[in-house]
Protein backbone atom coordinates (compact mmCIF):
# COMPACT_ATOMS: atom_id res chain seq x y z
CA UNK A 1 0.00 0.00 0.00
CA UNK A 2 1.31 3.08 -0.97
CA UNK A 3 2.16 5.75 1.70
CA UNK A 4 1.33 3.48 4.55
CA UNK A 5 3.34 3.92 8.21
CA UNK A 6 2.96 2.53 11.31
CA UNK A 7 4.38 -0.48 13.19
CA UNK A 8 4.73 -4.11 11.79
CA UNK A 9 5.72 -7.65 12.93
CA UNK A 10 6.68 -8.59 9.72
CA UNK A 11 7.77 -7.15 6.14
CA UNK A 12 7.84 -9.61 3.59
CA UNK A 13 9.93 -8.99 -0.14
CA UNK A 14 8.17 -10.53 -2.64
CA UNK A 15 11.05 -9.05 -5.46
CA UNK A 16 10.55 -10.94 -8.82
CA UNK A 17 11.04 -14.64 -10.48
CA UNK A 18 14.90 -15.29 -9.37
CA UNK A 19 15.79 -17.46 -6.22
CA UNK A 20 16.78 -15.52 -3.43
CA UNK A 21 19.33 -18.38 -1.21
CA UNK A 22 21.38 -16.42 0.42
CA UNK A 23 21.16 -18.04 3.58
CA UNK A 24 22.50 -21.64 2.66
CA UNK A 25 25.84 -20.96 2.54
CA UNK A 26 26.41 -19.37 6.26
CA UNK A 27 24.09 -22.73 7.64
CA UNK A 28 25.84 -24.82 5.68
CA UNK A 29 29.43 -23.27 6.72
CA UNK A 30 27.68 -23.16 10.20
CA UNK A 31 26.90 -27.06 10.21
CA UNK A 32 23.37 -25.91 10.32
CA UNK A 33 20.84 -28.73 8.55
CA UNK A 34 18.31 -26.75 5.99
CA UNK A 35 16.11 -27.86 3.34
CA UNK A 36 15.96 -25.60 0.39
CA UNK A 37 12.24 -25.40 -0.69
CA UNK A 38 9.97 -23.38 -3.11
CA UNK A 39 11.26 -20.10 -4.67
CA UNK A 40 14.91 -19.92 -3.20
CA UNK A 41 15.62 -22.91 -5.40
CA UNK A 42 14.18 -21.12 -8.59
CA UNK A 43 10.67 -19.99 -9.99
CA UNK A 44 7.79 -22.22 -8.75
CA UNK A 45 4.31 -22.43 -9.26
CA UNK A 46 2.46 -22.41 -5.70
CA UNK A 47 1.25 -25.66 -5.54
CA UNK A 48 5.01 -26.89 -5.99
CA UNK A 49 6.73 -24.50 -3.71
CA UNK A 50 3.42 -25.38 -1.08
CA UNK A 51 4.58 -29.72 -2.00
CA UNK A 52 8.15 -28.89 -1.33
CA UNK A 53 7.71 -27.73 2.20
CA UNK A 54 5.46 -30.34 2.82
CA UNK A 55 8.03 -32.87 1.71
CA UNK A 56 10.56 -30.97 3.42
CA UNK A 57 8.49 -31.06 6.49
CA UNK A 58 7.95 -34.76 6.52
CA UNK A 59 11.86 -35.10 6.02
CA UNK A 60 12.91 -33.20 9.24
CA UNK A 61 10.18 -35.19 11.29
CA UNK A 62 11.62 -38.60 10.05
CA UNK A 63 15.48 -37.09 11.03
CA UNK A 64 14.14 -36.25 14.29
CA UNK A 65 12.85 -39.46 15.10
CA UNK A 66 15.43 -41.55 13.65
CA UNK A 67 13.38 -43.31 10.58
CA UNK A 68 15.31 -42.09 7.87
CA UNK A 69 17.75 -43.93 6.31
């Protein structure tokens, strides 16, 4: 919204069709596991990006209960 002020919990950049990853180096260099998911991997349609994070999800809960292989 144009000329709007005030306080805000969050701000979220929504800047265009190229992926934005600039946090997996430092957590990788950091020993820090991540999953790369929707946009930040390159252009996605929602219901990908949405599937990806999902997967992604299901991943980290088998990790942290030891069923992956």
């Amino acid at each position: 919204m144009t000329g709007a002020s005030g306080e805000f919990d969050q701000v979220i950049v929504a800047s265009g069709p190229r992926p934005v990853n600039a946090l997996a180096e430092p957590l990788a260099a950091l020993g820090i596991p991540f999953t790369a998911v929707g946009d930040c991997t390159g252009p996605r349609k929602i219901q990908d990006a949405v599937h990806g994070g999902f997967l992604a999800a299901l991943n980290c809960d088998q990790h942290q209960h030891g069923d992956a292989a």
